[in-house]
PDB file of N, CA and C in Angstrom:
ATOM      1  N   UNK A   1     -18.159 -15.271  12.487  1.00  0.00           N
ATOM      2  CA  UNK A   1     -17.926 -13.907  12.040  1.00  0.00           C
ATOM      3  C   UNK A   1     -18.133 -12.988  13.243  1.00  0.00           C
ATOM      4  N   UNK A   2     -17.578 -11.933  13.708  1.00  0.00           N
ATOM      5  CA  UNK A   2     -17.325 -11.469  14.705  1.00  0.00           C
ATOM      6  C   UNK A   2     -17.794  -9.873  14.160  1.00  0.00           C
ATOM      7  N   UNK A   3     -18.017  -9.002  15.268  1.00  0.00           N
ATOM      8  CA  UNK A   3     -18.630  -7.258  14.828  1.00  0.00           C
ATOM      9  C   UNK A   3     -18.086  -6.918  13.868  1.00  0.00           C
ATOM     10  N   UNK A   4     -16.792  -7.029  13.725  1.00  0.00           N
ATOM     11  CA  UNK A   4     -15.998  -6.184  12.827  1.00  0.00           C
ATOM     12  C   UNK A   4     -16.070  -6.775  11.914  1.00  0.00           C
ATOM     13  N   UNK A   5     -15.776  -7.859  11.164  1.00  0.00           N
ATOM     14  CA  UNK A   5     -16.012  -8.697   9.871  1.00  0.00           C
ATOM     15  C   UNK A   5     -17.438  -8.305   9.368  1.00  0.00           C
ATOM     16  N   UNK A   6     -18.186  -8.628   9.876  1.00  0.00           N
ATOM     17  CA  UNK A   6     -19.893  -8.252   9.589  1.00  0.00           C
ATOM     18  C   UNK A   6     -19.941  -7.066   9.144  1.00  0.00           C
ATOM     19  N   UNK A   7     -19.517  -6.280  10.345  1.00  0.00           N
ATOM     20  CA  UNK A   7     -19.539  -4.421   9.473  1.00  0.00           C
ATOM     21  C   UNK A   7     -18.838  -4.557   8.717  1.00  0.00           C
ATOM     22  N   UNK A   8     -17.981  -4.776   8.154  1.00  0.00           N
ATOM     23  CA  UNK A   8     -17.068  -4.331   7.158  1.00  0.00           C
ATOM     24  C   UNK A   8     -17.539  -5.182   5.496  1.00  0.00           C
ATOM     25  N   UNK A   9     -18.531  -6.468   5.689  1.00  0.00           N
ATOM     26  CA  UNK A   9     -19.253  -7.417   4.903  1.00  0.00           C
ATOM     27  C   UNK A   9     -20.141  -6.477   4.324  1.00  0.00           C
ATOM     28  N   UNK A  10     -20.761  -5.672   5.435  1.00  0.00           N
ATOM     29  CA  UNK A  10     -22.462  -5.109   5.647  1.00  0.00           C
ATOM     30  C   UNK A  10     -21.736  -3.705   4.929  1.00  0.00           C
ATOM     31  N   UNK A  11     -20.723  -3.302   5.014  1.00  0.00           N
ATOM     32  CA  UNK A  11     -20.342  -1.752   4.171  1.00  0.00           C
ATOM     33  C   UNK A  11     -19.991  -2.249   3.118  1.00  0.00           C
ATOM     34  N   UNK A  12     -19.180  -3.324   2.341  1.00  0.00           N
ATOM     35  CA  UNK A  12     -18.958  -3.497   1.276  1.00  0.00           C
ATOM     36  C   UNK A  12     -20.394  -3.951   0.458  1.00  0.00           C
ATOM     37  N   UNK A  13     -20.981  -4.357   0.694  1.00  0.00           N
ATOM     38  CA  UNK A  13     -22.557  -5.045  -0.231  1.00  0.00           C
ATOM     39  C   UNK A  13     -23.137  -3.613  -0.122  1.00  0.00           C
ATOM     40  N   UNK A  14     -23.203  -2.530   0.535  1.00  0.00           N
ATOM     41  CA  UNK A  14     -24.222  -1.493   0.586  1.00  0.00           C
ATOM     42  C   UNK A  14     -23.143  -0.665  -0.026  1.00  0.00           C
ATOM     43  N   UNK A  15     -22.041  -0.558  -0.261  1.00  0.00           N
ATOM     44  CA  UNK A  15     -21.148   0.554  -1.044  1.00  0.00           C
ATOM     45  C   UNK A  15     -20.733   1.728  -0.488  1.00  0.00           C
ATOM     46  N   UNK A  16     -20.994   1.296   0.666  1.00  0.00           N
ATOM     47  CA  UNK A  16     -21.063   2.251   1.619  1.00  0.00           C
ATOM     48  C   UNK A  16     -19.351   2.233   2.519  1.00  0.00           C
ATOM     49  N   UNK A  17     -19.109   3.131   3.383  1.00  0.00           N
ATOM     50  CA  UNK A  17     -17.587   3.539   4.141  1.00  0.00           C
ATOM     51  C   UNK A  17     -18.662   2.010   5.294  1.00  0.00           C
ATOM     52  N   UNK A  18     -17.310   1.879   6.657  1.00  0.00           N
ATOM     53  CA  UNK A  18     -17.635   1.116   7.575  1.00  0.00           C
ATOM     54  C   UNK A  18     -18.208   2.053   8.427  1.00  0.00           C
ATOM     55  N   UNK A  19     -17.799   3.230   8.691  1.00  0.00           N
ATOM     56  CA  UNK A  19     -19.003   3.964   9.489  1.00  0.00           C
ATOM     57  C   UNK A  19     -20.180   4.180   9.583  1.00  0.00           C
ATOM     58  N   UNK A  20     -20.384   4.136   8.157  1.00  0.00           N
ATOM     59  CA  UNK A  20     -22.028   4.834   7.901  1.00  0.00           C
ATOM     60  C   UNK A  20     -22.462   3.153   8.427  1.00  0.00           C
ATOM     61  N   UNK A  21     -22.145   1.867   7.908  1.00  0.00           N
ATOM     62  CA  UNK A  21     -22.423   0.420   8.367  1.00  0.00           C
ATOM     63  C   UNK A  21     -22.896   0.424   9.699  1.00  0.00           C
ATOM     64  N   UNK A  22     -21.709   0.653  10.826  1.00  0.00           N
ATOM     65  CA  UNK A  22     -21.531   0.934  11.730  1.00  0.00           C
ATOM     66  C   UNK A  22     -22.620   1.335  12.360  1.00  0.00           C
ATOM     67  N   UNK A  23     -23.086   2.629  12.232  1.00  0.00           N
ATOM     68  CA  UNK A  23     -23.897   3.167  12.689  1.00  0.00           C
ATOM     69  C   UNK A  23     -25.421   2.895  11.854  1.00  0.00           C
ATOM     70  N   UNK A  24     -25.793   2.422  10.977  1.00  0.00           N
ATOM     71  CA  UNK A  24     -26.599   2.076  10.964  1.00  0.00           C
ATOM     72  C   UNK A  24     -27.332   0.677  11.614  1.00  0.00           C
ATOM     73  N   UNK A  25     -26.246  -0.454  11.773  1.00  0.00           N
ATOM     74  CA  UNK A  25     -26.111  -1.469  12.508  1.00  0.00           C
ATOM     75  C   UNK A  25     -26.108  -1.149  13.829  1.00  0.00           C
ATOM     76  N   UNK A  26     -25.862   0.198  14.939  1.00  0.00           N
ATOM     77  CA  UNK A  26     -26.014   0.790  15.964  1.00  0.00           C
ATOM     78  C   UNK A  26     -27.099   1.001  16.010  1.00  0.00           C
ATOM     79  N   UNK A  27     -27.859   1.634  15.555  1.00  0.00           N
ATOM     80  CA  UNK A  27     -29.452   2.146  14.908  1.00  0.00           C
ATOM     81  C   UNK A  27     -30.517   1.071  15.233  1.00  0.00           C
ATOM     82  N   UNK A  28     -30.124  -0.155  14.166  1.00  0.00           N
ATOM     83  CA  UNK A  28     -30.554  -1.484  13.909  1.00  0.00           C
ATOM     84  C   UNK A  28     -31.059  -2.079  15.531  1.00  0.00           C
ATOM     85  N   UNK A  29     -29.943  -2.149  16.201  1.00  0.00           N
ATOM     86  CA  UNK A  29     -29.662  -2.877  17.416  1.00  0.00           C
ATOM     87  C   UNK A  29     -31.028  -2.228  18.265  1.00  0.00           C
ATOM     88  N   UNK A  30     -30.641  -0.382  18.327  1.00  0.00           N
ATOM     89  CA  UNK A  30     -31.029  -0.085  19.536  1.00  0.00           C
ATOM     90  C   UNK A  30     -32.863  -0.115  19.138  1.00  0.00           C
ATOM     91  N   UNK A  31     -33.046   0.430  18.059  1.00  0.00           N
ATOM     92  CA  UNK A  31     -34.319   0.159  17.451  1.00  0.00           C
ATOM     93  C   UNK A  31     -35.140  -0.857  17.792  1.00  0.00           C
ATOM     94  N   UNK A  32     -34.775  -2.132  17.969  1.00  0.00           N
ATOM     95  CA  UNK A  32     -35.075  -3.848  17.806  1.00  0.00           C
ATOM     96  C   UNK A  32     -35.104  -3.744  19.211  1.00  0.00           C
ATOM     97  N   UNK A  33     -34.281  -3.296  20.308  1.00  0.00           N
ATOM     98  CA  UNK A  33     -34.470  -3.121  21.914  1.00  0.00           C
ATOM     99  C   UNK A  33     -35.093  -2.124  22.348  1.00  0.00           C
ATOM    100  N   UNK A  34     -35.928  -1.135  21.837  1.00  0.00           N
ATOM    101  CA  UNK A  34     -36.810  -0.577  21.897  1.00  0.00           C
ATOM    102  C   UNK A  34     -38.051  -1.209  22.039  1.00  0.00           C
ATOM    103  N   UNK A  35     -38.367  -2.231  20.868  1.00  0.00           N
ATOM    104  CA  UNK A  35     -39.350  -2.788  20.787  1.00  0.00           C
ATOM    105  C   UNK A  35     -39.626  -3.785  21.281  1.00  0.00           C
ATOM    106  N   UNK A  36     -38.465  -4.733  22.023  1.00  0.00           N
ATOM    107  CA  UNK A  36     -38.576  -5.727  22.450  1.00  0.00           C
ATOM    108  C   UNK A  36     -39.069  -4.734  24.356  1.00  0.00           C
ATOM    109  N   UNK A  37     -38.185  -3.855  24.491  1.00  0.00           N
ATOM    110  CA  UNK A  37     -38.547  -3.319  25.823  1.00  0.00           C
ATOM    111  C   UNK A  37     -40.071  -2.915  25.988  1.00  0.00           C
ATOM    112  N   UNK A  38     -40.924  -2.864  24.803  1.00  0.00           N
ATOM    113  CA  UNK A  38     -42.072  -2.262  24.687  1.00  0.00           C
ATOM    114  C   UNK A  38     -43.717  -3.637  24.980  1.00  0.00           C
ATOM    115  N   UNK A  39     -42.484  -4.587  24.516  1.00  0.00           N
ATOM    116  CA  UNK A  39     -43.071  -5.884  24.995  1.00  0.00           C
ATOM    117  C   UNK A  39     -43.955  -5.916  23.299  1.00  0.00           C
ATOM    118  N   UNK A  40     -43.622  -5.711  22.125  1.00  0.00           N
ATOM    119  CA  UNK A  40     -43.304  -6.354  20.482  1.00  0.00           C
ATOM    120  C   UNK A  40     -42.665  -7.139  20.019  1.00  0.00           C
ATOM    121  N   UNK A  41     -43.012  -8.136  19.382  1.00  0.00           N
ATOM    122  CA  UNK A  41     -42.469  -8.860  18.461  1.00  0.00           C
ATOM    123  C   UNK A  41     -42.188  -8.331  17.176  1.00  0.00           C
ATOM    124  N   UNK A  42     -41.091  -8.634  16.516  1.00  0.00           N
ATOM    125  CA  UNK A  42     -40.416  -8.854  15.483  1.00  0.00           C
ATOM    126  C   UNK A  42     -40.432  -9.107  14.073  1.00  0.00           C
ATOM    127  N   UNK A  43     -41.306  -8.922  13.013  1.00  0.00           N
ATOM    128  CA  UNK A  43     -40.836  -9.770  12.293  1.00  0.00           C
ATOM    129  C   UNK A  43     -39.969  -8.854  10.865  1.00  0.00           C
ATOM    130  N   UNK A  44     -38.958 -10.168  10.327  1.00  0.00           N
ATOM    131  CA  UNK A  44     -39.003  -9.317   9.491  1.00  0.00           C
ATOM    132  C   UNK A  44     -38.758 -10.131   7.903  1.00  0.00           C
ATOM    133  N   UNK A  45     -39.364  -9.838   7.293  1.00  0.00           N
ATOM    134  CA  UNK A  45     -40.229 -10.402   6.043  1.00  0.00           C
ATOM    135  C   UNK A  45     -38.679 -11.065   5.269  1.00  0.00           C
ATOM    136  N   UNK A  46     -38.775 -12.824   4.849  1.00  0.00           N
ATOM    137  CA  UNK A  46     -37.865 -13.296   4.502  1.00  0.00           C
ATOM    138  C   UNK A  46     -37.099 -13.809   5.168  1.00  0.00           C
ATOM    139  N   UNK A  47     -36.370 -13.241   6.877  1.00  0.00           N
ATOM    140  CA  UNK A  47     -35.419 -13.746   7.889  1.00  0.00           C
ATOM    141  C   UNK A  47     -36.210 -14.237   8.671  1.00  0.00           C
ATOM    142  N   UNK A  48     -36.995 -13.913   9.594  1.00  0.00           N
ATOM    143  CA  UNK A  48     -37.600 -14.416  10.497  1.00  0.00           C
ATOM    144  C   UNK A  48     -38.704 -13.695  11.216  1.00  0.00           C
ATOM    145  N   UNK A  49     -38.505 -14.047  12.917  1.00  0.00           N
ATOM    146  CA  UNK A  49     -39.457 -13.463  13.582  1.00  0.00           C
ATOM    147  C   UNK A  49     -39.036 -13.549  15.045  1.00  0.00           C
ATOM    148  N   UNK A  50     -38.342 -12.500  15.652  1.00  0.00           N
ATOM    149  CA  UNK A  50     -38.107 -12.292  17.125  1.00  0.00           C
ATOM    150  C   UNK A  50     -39.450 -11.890  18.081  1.00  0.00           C
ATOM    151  N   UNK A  51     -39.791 -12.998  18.981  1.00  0.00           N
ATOM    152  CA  UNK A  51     -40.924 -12.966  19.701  1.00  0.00           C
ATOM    153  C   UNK A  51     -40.284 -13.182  21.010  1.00  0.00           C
ATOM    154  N   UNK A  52     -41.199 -12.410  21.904  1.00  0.00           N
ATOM    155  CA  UNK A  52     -40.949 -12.269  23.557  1.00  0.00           C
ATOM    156  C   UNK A  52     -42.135 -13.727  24.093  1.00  0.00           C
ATOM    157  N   UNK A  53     -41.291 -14.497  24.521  1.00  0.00           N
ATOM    158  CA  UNK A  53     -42.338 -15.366  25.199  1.00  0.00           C
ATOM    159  C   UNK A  53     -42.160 -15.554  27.108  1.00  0.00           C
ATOM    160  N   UNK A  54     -42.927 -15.624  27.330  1.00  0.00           N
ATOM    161  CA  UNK A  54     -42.980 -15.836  28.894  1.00  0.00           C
ATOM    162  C   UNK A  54     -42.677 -17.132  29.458  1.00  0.00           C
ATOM    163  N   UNK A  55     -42.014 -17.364  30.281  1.00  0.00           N
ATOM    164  CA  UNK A  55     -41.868 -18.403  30.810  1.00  0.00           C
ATOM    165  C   UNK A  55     -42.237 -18.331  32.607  1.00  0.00           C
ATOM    166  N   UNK A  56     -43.430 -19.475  32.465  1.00  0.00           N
ATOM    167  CA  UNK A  56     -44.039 -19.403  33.617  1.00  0.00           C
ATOM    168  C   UNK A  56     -43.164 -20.024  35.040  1.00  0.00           C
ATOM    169  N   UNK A  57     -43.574 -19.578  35.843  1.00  0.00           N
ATOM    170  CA  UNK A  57     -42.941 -19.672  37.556  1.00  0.00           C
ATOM    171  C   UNK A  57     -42.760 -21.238  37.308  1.00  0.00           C
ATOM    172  N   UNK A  58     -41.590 -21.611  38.425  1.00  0.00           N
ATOM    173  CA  UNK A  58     -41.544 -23.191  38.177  1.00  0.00           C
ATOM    174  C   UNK A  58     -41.122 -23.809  39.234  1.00  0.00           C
ATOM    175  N   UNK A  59     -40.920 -24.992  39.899  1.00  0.00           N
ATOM    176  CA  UNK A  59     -39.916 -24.925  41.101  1.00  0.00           C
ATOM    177  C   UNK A  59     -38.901 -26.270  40.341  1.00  0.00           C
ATOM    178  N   UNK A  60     -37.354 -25.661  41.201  1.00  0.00           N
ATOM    179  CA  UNK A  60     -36.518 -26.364  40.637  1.00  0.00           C
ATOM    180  C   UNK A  60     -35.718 -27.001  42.175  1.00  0.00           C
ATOM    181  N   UNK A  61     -35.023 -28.253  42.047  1.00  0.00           N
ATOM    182  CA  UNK A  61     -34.917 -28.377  42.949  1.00  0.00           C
ATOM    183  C   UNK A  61     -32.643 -28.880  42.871  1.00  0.00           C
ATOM    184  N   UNK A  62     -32.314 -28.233  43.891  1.00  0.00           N
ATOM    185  CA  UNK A  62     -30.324 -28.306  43.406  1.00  0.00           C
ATOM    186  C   UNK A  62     -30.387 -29.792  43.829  1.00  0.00           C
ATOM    187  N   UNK A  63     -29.789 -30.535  42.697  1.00  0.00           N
ATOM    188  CA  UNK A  63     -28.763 -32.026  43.562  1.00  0.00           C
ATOM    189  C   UNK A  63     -28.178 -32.221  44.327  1.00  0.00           C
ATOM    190  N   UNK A  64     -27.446 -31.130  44.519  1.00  0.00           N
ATOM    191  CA  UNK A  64     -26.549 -31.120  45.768  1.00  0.00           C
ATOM    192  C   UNK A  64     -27.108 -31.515  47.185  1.00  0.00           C
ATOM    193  N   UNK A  65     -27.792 -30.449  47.411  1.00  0.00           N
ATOM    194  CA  UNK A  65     -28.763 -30.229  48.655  1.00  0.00           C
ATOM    195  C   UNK A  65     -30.152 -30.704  48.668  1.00  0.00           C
ATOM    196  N   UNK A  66     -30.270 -30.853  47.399  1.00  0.00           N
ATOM    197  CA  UNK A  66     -32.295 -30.983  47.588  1.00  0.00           C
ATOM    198  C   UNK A  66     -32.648 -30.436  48.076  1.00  0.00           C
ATOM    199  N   UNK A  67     -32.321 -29.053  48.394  1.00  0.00           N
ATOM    200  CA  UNK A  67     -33.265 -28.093  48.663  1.00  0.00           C
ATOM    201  C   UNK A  67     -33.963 -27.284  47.145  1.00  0.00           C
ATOM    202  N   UNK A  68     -35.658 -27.051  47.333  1.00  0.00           N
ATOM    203  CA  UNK A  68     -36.410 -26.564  46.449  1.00  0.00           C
ATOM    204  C   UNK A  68     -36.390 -25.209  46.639  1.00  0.00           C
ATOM    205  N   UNK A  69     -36.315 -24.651  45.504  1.00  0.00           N
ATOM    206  CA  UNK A  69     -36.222 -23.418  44.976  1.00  0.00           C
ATOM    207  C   UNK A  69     -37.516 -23.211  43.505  1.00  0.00           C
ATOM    208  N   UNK A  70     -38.105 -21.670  44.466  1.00  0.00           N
ATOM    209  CA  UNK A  70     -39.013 -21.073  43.574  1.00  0.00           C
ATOM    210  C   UNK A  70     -38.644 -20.388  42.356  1.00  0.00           C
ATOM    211  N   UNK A  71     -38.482 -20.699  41.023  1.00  0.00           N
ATOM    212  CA  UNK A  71     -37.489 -19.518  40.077  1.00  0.00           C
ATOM    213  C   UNK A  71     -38.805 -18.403  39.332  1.00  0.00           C
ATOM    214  N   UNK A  72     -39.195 -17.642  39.493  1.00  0.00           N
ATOM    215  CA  UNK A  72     -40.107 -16.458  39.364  1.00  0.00           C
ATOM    216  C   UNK A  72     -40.756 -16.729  37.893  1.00  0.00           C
ATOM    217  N   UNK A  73     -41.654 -16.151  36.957  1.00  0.00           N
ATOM    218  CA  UNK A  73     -41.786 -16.219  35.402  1.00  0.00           C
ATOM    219  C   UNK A  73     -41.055 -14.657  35.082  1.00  0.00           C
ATOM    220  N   UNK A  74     -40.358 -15.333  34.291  1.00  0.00           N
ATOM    221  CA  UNK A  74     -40.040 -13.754  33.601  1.00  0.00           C
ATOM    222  C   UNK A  74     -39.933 -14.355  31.526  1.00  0.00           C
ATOM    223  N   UNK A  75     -39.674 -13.180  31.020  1.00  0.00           N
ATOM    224  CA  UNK A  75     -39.783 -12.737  29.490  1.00  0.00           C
ATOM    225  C   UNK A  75     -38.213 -13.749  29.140  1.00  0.00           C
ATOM    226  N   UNK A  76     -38.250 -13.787  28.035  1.00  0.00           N
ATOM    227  CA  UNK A  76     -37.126 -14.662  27.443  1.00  0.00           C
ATOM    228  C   UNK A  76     -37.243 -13.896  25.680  1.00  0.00           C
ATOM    229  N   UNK A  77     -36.759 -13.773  24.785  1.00  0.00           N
ATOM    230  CA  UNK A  77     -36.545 -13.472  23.256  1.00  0.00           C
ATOM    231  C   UNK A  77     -36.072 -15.058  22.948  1.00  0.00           C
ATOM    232  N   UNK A  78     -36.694 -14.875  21.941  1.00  0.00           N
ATOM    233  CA  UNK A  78     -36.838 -16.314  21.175  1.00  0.00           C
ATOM    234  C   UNK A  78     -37.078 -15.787  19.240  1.00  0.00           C
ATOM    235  N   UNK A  79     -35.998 -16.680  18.632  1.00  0.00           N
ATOM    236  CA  UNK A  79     -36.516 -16.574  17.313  1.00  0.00           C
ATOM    237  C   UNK A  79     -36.789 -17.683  16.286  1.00  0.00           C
ATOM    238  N   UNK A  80     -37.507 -17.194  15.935  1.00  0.00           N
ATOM    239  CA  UNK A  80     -38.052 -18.364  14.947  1.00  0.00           C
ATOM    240  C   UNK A  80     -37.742 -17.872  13.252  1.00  0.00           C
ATOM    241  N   UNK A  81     -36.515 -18.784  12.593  1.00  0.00           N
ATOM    242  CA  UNK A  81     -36.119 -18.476  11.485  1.00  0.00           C
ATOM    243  C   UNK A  81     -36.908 -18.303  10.651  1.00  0.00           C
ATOM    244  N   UNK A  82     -37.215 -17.823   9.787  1.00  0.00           N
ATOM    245  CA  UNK A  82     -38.052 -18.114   8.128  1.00  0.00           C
ATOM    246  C   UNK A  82     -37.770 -19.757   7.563  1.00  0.00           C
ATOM    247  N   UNK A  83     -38.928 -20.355   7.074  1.00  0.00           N
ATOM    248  CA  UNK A  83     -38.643 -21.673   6.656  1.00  0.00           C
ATOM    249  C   UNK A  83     -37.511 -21.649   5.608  1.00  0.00           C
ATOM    250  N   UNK A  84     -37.405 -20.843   4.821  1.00  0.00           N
ATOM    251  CA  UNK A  84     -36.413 -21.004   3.849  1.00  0.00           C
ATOM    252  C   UNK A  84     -34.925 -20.918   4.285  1.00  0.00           C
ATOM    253  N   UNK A  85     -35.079 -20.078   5.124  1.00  0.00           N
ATOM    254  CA  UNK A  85     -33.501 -20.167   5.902  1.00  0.00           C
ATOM    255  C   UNK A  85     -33.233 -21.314   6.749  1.00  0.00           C
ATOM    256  N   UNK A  86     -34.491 -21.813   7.520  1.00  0.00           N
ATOM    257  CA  UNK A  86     -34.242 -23.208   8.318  1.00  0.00           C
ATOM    258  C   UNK A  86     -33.929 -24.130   7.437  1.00  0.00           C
ATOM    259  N   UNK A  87     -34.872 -24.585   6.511  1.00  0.00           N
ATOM    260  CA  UNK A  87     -34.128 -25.487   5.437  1.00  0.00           C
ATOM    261  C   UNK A  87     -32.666 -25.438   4.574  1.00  0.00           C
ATOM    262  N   UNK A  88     -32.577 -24.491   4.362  1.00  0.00           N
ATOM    263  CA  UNK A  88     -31.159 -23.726   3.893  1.00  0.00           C
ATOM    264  C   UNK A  88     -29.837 -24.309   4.348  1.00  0.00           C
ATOM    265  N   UNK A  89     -30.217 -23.950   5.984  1.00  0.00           N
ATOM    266  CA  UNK A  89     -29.466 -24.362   7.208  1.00  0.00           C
ATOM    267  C   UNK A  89     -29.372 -25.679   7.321  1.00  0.00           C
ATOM    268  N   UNK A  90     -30.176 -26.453   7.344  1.00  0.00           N
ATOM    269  CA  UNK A  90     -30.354 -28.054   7.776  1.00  0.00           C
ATOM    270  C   UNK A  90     -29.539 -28.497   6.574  1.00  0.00           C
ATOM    271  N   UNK A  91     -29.407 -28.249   5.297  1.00  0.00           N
ATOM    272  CA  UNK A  91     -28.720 -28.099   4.271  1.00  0.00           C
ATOM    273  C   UNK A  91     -27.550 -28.401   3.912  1.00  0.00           C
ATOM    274  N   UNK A  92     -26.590 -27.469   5.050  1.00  0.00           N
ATOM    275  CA  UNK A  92     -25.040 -27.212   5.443  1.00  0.00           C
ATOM    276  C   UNK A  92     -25.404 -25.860   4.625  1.00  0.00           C
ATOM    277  N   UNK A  93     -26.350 -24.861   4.657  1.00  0.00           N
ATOM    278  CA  UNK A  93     -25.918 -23.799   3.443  1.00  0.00           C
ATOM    279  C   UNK A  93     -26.311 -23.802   2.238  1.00  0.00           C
ATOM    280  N   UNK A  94     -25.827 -25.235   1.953  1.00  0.00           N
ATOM    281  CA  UNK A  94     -25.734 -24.987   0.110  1.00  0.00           C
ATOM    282  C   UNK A  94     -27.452 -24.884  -0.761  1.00  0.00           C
ATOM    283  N   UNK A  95     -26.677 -24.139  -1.533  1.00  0.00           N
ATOM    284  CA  UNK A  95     -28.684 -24.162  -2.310  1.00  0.00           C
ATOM    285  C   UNK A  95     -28.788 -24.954  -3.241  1.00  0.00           C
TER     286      UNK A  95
END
């Protein structure tokens, strides 16, 4: 499902035009990157839980060359579904 299908899914279930969708799904986005920029986790009751985890300094080394390379630690977003949706999923869907 692609932006436009979704909004237009997400305005028909709320009864709503695709704009008002639209922009509340604009809202949604920038809101959630607010908080992730703030260095917060996520959750949200029933779907899941978007958490910032760190990934520590490491050295990696190319095949090519074998030359070693330092790759820095930086932040990564990671989510962890709600069990009911993971099972759901493992499923194919069906309930």
């Amino acid at each position: 499902m692609n932006n436009k299908e979704f909004i237009s899914s997400l305005a028909k279930k709320m009864g709503s035009k695709t704009a008002t969708a639209q922009q509340f799904t604009e809202e949604l986005v920038n809101a959630m990157g607010d908080c992730f920029i703030e260095g917060n986790d996520i959750q949200l009751t029933n779907f899941g839980t978007f958490e910032l985890k760190k990934k520590m300094e490491r050295v990696i080394v190319n095949p090519a060359s074998g030359q070693r390379m330092l790759v820095p630690p930086k932040l990564v977003l990671g989510f962890k579904p709600h069990p009911a949706w993971k099972d759901s999923i493992k499923k194919g869907g069906a309930e």
